[in-house]
PDBML (XML) file of the C-alpha atoms, coordinates in Angstrom:
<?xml version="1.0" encoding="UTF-8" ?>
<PDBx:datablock datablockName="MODEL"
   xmlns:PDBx="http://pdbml.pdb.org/schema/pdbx-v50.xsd"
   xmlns:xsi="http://www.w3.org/2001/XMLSchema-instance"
   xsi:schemaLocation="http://pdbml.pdb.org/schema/pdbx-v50.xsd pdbx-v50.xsd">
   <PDBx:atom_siteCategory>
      <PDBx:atom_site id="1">
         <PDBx:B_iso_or_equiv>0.00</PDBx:B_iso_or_equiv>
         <PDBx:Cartn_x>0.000</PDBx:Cartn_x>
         <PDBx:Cartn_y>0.000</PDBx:Cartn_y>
         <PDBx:Cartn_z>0.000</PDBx:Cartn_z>
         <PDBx:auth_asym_id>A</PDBx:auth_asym_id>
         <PDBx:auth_atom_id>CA</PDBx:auth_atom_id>
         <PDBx:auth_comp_id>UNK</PDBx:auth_comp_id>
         <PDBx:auth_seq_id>1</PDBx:auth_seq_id>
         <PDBx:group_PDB>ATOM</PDBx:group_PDB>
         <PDBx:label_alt_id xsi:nil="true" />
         <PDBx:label_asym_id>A</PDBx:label_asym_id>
         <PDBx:label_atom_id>CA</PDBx:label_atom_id>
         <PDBx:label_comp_id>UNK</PDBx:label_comp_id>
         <PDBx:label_entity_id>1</PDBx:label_entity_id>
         <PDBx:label_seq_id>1</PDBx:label_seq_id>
         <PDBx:occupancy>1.00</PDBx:occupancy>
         <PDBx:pdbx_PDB_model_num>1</PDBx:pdbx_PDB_model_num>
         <PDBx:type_symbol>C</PDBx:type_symbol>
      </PDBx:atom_site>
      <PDBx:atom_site id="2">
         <PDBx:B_iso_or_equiv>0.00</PDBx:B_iso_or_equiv>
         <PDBx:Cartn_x>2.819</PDBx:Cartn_x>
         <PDBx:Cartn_y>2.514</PDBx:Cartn_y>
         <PDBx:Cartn_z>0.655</PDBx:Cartn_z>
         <PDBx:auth_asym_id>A</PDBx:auth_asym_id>
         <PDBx:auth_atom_id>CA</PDBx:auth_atom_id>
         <PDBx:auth_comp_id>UNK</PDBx:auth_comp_id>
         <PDBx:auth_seq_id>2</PDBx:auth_seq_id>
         <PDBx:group_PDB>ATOM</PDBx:group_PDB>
         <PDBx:label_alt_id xsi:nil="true" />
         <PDBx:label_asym_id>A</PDBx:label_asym_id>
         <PDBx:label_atom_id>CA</PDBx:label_atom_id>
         <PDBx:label_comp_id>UNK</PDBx:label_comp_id>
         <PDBx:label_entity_id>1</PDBx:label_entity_id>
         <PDBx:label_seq_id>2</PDBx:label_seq_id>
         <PDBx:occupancy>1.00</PDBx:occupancy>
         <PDBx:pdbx_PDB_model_num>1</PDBx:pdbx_PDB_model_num>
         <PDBx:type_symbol>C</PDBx:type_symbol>
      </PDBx:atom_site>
      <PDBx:atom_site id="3">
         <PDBx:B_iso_or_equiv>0.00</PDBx:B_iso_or_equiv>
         <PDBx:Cartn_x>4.764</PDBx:Cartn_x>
         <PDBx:Cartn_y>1.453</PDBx:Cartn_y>
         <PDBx:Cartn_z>-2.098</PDBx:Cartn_z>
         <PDBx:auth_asym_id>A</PDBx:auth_asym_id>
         <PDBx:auth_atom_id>CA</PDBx:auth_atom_id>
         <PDBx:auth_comp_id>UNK</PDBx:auth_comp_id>
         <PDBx:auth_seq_id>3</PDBx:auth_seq_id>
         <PDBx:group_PDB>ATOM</PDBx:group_PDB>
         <PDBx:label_alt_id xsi:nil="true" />
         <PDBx:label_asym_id>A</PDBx:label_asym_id>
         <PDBx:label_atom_id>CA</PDBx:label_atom_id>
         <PDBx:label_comp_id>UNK</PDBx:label_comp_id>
         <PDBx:label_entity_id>1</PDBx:label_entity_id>
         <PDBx:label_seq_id>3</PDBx:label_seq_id>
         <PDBx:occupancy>1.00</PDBx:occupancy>
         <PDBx:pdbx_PDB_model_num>1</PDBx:pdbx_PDB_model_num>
         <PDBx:type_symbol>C</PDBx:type_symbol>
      </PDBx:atom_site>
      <PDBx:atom_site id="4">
         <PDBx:B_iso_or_equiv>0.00</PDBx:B_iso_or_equiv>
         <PDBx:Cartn_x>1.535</PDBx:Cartn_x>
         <PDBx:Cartn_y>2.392</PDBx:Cartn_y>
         <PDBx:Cartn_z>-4.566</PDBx:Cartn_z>
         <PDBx:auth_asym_id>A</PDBx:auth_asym_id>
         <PDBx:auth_atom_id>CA</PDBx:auth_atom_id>
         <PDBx:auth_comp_id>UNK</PDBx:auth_comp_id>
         <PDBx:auth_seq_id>4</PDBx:auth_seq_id>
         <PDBx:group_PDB>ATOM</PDBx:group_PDB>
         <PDBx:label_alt_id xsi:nil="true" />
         <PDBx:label_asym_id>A</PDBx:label_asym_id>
         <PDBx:label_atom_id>CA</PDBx:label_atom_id>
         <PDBx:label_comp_id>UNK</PDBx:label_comp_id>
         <PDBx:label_entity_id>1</PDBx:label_entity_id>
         <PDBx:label_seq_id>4</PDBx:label_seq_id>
         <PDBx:occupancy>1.00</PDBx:occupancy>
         <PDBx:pdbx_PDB_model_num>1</PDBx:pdbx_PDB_model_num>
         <PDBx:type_symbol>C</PDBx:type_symbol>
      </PDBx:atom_site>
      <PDBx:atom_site id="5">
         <PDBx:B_iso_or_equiv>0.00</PDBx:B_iso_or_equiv>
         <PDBx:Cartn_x>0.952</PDBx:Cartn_x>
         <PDBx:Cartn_y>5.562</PDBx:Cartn_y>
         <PDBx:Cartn_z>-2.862</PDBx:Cartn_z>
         <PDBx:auth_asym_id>A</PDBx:auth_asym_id>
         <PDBx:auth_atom_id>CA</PDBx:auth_atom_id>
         <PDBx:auth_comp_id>UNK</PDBx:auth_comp_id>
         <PDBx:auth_seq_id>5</PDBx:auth_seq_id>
         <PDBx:group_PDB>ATOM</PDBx:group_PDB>
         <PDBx:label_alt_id xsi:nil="true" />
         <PDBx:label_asym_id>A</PDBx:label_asym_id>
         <PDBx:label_atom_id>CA</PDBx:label_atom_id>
         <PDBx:label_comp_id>UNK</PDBx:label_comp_id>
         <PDBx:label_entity_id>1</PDBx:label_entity_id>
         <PDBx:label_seq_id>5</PDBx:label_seq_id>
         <PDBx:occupancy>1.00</PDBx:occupancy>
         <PDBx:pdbx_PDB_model_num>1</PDBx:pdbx_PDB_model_num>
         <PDBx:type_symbol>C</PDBx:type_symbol>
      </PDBx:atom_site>
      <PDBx:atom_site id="6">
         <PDBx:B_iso_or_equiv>0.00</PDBx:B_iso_or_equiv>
         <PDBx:Cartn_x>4.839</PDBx:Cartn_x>
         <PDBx:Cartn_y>6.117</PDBx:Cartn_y>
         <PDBx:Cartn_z>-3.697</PDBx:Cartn_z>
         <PDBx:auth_asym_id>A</PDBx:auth_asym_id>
         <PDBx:auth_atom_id>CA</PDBx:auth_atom_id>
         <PDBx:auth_comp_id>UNK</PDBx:auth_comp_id>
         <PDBx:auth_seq_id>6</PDBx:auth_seq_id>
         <PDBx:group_PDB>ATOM</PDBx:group_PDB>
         <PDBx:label_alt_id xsi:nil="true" />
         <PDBx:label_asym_id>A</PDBx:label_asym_id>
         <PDBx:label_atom_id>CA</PDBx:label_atom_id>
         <PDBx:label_comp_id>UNK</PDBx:label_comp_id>
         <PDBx:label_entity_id>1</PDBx:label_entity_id>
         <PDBx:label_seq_id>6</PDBx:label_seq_id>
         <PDBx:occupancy>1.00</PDBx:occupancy>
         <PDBx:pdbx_PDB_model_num>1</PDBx:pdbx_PDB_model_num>
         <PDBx:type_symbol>C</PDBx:type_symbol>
      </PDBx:atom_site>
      <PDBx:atom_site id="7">
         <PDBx:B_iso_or_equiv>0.00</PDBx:B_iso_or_equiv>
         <PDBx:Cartn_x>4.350</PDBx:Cartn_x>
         <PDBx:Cartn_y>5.263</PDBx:Cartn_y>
         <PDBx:Cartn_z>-7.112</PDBx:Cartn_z>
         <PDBx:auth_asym_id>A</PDBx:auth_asym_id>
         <PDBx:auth_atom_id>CA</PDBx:auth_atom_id>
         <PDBx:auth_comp_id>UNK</PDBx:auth_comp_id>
         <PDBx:auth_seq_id>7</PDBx:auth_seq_id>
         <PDBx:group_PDB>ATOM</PDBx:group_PDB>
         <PDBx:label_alt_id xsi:nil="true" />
         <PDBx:label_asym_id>A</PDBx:label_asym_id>
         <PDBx:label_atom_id>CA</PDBx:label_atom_id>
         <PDBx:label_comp_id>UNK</PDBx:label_comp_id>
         <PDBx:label_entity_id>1</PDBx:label_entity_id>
         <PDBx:label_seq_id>7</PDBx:label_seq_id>
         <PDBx:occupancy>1.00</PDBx:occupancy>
         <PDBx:pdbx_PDB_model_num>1</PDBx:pdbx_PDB_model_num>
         <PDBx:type_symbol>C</PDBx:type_symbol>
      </PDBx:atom_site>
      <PDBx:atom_site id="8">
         <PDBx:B_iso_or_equiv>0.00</PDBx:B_iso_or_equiv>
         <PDBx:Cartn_x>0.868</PDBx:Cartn_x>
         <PDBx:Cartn_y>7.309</PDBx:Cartn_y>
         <PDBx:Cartn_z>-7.433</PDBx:Cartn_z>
         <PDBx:auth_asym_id>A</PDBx:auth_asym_id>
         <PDBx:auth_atom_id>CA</PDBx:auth_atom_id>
         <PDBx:auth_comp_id>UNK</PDBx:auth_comp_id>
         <PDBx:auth_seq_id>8</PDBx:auth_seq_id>
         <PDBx:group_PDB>ATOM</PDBx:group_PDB>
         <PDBx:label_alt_id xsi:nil="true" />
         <PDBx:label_asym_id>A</PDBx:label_asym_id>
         <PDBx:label_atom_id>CA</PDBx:label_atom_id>
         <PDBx:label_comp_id>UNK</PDBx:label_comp_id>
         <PDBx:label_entity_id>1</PDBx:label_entity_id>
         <PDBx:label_seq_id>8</PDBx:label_seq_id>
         <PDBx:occupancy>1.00</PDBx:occupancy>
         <PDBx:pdbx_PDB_model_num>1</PDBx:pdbx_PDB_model_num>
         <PDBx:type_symbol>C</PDBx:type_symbol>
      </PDBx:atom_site>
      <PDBx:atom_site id="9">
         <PDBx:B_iso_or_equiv>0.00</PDBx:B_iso_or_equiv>
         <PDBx:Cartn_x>2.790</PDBx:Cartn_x>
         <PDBx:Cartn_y>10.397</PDBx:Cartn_y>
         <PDBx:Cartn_z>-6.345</PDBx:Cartn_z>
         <PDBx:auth_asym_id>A</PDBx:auth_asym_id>
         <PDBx:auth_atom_id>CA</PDBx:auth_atom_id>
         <PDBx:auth_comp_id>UNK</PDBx:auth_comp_id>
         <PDBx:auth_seq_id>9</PDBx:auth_seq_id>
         <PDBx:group_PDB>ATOM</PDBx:group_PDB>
         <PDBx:label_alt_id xsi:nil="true" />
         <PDBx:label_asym_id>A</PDBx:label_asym_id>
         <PDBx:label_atom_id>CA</PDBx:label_atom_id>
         <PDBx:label_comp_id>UNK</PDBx:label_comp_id>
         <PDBx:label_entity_id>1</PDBx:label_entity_id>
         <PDBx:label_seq_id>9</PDBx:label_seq_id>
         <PDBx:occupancy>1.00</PDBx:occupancy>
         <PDBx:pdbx_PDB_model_num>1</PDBx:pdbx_PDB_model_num>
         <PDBx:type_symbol>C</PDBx:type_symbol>
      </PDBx:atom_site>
      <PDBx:atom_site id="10">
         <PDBx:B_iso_or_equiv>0.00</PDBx:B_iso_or_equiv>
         <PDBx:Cartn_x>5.901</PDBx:Cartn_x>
         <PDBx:Cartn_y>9.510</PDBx:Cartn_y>
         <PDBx:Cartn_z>-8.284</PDBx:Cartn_z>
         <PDBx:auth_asym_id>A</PDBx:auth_asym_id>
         <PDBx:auth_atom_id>CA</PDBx:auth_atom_id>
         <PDBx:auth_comp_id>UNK</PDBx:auth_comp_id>
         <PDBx:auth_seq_id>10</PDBx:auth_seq_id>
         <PDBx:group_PDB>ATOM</PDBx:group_PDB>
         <PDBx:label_alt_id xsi:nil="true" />
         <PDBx:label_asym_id>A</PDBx:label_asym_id>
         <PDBx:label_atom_id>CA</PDBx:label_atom_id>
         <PDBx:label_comp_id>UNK</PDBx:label_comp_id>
         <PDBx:label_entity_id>1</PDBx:label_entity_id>
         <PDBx:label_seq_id>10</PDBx:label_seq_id>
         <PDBx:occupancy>1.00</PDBx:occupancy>
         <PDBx:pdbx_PDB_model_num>1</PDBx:pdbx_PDB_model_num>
         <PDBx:type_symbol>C</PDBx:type_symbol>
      </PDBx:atom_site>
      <PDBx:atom_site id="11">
         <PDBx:B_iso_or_equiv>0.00</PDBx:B_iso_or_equiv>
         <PDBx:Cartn_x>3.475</PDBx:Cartn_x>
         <PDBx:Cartn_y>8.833</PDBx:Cartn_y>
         <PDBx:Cartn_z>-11.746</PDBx:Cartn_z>
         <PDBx:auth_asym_id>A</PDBx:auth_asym_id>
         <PDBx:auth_atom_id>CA</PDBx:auth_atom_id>
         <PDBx:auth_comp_id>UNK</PDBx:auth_comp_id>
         <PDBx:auth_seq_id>11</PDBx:auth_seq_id>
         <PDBx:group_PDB>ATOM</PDBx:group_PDB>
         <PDBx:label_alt_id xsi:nil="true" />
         <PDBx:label_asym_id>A</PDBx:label_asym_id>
         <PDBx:label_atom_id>CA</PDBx:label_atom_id>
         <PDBx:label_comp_id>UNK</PDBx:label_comp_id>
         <PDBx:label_entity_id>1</PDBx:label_entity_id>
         <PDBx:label_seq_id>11</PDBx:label_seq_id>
         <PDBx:occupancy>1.00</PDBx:occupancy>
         <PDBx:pdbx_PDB_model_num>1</PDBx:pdbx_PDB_model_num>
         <PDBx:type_symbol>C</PDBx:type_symbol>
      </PDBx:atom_site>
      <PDBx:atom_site id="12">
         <PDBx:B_iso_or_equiv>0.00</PDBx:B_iso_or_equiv>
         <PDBx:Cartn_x>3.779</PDBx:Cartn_x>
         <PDBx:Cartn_y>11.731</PDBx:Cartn_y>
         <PDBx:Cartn_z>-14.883</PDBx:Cartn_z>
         <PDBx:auth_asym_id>A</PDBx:auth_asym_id>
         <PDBx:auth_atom_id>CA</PDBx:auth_atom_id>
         <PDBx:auth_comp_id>UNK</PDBx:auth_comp_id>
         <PDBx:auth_seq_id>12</PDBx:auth_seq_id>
         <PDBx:group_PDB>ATOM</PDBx:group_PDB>
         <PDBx:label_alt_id xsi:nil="true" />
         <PDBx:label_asym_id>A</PDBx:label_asym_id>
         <PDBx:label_atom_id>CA</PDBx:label_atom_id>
         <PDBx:label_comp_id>UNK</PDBx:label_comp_id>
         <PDBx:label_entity_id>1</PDBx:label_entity_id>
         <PDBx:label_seq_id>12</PDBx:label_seq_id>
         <PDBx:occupancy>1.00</PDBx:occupancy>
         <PDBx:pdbx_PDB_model_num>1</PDBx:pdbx_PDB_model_num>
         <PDBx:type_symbol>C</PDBx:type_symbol>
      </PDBx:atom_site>
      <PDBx:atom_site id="13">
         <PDBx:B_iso_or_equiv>0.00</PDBx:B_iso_or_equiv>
         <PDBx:Cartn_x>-0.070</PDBx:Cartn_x>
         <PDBx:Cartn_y>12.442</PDBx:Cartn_y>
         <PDBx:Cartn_z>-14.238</PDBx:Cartn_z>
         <PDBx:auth_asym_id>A</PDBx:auth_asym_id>
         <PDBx:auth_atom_id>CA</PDBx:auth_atom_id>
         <PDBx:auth_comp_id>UNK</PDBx:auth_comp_id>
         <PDBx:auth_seq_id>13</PDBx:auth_seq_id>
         <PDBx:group_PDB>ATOM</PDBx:group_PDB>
         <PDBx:label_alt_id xsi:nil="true" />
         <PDBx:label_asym_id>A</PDBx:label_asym_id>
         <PDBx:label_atom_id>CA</PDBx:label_atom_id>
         <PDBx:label_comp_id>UNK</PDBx:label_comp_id>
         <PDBx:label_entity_id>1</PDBx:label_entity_id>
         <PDBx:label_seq_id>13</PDBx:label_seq_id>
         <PDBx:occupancy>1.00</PDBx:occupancy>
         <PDBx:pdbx_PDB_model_num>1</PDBx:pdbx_PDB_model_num>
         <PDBx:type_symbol>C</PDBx:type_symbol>
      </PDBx:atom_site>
      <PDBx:atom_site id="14">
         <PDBx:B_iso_or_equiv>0.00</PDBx:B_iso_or_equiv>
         <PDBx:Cartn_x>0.102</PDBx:Cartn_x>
         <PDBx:Cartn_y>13.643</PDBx:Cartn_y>
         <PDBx:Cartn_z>-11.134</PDBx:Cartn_z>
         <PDBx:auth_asym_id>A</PDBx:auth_asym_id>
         <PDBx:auth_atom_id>CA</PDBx:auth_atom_id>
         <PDBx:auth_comp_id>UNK</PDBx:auth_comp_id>
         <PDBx:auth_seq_id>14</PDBx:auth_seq_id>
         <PDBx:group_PDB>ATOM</PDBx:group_PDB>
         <PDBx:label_alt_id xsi:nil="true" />
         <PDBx:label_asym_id>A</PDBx:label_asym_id>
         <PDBx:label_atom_id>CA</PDBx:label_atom_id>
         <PDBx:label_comp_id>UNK</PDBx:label_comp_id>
         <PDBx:label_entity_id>1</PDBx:label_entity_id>
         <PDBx:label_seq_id>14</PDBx:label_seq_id>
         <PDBx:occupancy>1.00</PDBx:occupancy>
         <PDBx:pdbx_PDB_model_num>1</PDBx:pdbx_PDB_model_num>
         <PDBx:type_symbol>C</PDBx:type_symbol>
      </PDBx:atom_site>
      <PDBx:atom_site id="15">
         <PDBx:B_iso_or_equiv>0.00</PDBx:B_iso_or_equiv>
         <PDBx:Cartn_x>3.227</PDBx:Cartn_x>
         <PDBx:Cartn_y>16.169</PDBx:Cartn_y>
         <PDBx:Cartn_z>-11.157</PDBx:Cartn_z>
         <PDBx:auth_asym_id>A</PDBx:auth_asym_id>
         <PDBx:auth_atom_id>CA</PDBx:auth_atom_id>
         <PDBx:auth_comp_id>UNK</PDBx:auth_comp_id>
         <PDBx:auth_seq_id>15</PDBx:auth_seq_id>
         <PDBx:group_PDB>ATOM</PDBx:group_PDB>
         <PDBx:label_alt_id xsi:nil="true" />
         <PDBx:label_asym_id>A</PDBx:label_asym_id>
         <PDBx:label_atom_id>CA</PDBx:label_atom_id>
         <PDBx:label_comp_id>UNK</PDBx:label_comp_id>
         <PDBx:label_entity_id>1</PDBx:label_entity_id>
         <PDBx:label_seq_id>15</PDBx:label_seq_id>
         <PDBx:occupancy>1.00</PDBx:occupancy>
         <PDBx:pdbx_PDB_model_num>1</PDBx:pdbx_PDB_model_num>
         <PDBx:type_symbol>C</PDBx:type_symbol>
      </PDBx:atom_site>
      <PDBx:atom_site id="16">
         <PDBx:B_iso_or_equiv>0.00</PDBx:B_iso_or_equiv>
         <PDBx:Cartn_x>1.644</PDBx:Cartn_x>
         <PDBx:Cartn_y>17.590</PDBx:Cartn_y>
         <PDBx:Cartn_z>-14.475</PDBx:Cartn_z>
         <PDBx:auth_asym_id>A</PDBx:auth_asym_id>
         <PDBx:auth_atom_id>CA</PDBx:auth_atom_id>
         <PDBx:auth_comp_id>UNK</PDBx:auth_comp_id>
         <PDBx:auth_seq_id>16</PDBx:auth_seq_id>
         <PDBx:group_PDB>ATOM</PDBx:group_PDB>
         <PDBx:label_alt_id xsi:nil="true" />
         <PDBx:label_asym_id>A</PDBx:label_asym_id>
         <PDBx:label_atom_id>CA</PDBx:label_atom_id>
         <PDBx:label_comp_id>UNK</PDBx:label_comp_id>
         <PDBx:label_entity_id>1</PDBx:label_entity_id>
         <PDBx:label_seq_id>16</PDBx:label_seq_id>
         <PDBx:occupancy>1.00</PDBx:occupancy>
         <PDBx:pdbx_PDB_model_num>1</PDBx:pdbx_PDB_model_num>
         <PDBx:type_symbol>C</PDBx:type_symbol>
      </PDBx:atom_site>
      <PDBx:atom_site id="17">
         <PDBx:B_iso_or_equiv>0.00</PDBx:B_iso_or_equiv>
         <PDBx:Cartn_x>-2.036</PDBx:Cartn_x>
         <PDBx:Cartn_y>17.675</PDBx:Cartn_y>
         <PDBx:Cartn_z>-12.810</PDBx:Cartn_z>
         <PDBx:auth_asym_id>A</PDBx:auth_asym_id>
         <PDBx:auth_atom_id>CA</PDBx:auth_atom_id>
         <PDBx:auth_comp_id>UNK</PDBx:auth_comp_id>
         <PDBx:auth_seq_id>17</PDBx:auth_seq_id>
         <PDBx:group_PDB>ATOM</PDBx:group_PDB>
         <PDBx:label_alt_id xsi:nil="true" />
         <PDBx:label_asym_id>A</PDBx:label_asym_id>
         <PDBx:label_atom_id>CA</PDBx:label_atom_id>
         <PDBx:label_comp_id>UNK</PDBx:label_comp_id>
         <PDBx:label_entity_id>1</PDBx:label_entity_id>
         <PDBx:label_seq_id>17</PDBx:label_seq_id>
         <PDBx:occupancy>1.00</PDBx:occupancy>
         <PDBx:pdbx_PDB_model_num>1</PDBx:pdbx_PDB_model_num>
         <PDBx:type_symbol>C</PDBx:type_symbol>
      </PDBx:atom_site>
      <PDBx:atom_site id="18">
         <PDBx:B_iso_or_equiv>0.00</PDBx:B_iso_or_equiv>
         <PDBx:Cartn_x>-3.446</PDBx:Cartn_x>
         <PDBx:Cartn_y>20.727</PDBx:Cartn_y>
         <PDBx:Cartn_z>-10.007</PDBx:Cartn_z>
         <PDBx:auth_asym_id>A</PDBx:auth_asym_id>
         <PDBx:auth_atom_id>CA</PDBx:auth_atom_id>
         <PDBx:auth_comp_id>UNK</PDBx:auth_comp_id>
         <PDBx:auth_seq_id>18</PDBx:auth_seq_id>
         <PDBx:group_PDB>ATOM</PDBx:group_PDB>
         <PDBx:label_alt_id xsi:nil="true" />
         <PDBx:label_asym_id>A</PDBx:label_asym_id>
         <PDBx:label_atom_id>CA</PDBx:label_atom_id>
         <PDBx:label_comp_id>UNK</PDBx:label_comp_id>
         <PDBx:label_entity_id>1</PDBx:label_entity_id>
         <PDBx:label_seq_id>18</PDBx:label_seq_id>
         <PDBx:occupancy>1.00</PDBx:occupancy>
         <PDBx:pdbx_PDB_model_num>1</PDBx:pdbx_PDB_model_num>
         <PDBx:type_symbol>C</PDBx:type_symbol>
      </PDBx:atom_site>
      <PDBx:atom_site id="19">
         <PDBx:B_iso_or_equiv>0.00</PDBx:B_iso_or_equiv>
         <PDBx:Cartn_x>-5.565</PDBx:Cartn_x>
         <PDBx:Cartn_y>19.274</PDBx:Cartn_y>
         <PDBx:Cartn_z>-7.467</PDBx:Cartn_z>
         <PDBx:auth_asym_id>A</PDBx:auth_asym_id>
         <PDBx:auth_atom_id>CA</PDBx:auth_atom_id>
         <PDBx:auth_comp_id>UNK</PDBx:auth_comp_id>
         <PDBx:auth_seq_id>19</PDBx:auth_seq_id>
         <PDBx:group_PDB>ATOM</PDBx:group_PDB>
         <PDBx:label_alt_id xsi:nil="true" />
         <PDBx:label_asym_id>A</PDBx:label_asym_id>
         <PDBx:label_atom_id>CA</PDBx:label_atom_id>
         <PDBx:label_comp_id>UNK</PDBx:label_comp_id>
         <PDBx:label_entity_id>1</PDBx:label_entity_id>
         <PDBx:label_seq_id>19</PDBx:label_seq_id>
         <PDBx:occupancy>1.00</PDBx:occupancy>
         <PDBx:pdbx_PDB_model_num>1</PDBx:pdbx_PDB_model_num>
         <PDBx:type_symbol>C</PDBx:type_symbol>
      </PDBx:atom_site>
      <PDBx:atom_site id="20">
         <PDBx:B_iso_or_equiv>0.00</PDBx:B_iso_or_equiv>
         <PDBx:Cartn_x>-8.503</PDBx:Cartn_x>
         <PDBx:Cartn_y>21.708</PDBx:Cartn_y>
         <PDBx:Cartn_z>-5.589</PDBx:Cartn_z>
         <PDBx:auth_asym_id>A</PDBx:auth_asym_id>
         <PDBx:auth_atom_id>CA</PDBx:auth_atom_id>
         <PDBx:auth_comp_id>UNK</PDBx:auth_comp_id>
         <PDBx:auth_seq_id>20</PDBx:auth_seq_id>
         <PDBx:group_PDB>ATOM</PDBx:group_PDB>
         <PDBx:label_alt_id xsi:nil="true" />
         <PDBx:label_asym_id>A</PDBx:label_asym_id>
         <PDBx:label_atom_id>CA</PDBx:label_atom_id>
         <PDBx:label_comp_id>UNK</PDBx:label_comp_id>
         <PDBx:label_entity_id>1</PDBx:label_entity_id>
         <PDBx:label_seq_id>20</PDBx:label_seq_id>
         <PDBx:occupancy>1.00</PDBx:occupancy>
         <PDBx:pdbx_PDB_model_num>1</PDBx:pdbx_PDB_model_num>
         <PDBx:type_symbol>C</PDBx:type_symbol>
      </PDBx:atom_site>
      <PDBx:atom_site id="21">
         <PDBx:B_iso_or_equiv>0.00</PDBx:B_iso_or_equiv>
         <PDBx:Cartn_x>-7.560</PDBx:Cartn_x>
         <PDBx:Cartn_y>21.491</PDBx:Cartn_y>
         <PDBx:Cartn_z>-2.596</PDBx:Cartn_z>
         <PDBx:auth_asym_id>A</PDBx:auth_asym_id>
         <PDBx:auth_atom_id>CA</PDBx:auth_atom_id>
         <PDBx:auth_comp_id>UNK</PDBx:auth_comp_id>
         <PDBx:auth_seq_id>21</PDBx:auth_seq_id>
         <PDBx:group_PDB>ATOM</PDBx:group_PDB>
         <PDBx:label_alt_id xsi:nil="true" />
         <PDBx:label_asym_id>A</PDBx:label_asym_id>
         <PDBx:label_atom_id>CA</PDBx:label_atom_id>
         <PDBx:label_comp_id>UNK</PDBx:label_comp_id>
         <PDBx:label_entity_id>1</PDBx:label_entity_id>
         <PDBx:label_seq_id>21</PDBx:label_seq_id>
         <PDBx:occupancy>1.00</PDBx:occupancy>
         <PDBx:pdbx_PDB_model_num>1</PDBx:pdbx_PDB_model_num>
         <PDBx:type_symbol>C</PDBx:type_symbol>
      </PDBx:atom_site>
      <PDBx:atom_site id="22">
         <PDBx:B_iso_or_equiv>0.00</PDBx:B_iso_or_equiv>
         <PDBx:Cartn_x>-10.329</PDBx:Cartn_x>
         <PDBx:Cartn_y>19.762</PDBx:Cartn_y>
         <PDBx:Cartn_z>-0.178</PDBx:Cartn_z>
         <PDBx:auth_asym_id>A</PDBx:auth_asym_id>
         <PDBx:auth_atom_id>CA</PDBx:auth_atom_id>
         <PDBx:auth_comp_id>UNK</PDBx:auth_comp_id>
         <PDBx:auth_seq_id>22</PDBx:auth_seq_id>
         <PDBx:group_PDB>ATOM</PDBx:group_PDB>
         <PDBx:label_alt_id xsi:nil="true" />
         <PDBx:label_asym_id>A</PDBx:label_asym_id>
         <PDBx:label_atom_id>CA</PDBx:label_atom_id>
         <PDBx:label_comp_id>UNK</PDBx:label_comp_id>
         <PDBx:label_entity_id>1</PDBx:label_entity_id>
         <PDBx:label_seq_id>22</PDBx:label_seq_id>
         <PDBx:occupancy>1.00</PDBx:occupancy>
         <PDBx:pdbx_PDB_model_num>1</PDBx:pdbx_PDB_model_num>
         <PDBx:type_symbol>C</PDBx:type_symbol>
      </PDBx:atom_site>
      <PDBx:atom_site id="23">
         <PDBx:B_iso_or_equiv>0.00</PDBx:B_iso_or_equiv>
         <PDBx:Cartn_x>-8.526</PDBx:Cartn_x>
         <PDBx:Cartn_y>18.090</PDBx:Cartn_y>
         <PDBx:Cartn_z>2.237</PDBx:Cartn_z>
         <PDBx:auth_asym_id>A</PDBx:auth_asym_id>
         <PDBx:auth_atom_id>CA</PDBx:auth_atom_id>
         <PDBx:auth_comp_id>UNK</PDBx:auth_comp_id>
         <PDBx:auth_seq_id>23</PDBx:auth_seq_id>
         <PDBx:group_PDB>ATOM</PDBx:group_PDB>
         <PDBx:label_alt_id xsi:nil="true" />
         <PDBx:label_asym_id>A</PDBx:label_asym_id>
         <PDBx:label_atom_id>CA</PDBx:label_atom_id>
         <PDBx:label_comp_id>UNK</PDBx:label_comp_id>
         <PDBx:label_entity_id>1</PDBx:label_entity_id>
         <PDBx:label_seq_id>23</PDBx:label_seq_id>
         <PDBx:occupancy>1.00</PDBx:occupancy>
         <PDBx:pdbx_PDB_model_num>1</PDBx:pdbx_PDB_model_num>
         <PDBx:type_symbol>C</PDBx:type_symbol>
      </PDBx:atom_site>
      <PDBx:atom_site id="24">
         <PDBx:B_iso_or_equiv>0.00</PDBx:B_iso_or_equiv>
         <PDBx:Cartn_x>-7.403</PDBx:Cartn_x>
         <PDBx:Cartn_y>18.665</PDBx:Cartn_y>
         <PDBx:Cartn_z>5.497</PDBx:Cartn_z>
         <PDBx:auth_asym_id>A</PDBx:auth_asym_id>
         <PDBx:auth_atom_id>CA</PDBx:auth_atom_id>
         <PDBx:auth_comp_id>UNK</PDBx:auth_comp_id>
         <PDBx:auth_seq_id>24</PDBx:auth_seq_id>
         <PDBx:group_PDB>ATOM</PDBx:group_PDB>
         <PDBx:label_alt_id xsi:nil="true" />
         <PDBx:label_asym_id>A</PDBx:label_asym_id>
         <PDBx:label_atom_id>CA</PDBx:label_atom_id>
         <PDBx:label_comp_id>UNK</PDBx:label_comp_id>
         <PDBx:label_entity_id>1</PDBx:label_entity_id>
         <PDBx:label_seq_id>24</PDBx:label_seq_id>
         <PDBx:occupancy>1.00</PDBx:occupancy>
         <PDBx:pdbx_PDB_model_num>1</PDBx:pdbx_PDB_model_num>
         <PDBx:type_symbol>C</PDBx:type_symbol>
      </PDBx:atom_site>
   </PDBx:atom_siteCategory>
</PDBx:datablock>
């Protein structure tokens, strides 16, 4: 599971995509 979240944040599509931010 951490390993995948690494990857997610690691992937092309996110670094070149902006998030609205409704988190925390």
């Amino acid at each position: 599971t951490l390993n995948c979240c690494r990857d997610l944040w690691k992937s092309a599509w996110n670094r070149h995509v902006v998030y609205e931010r409704k988190d925390v």
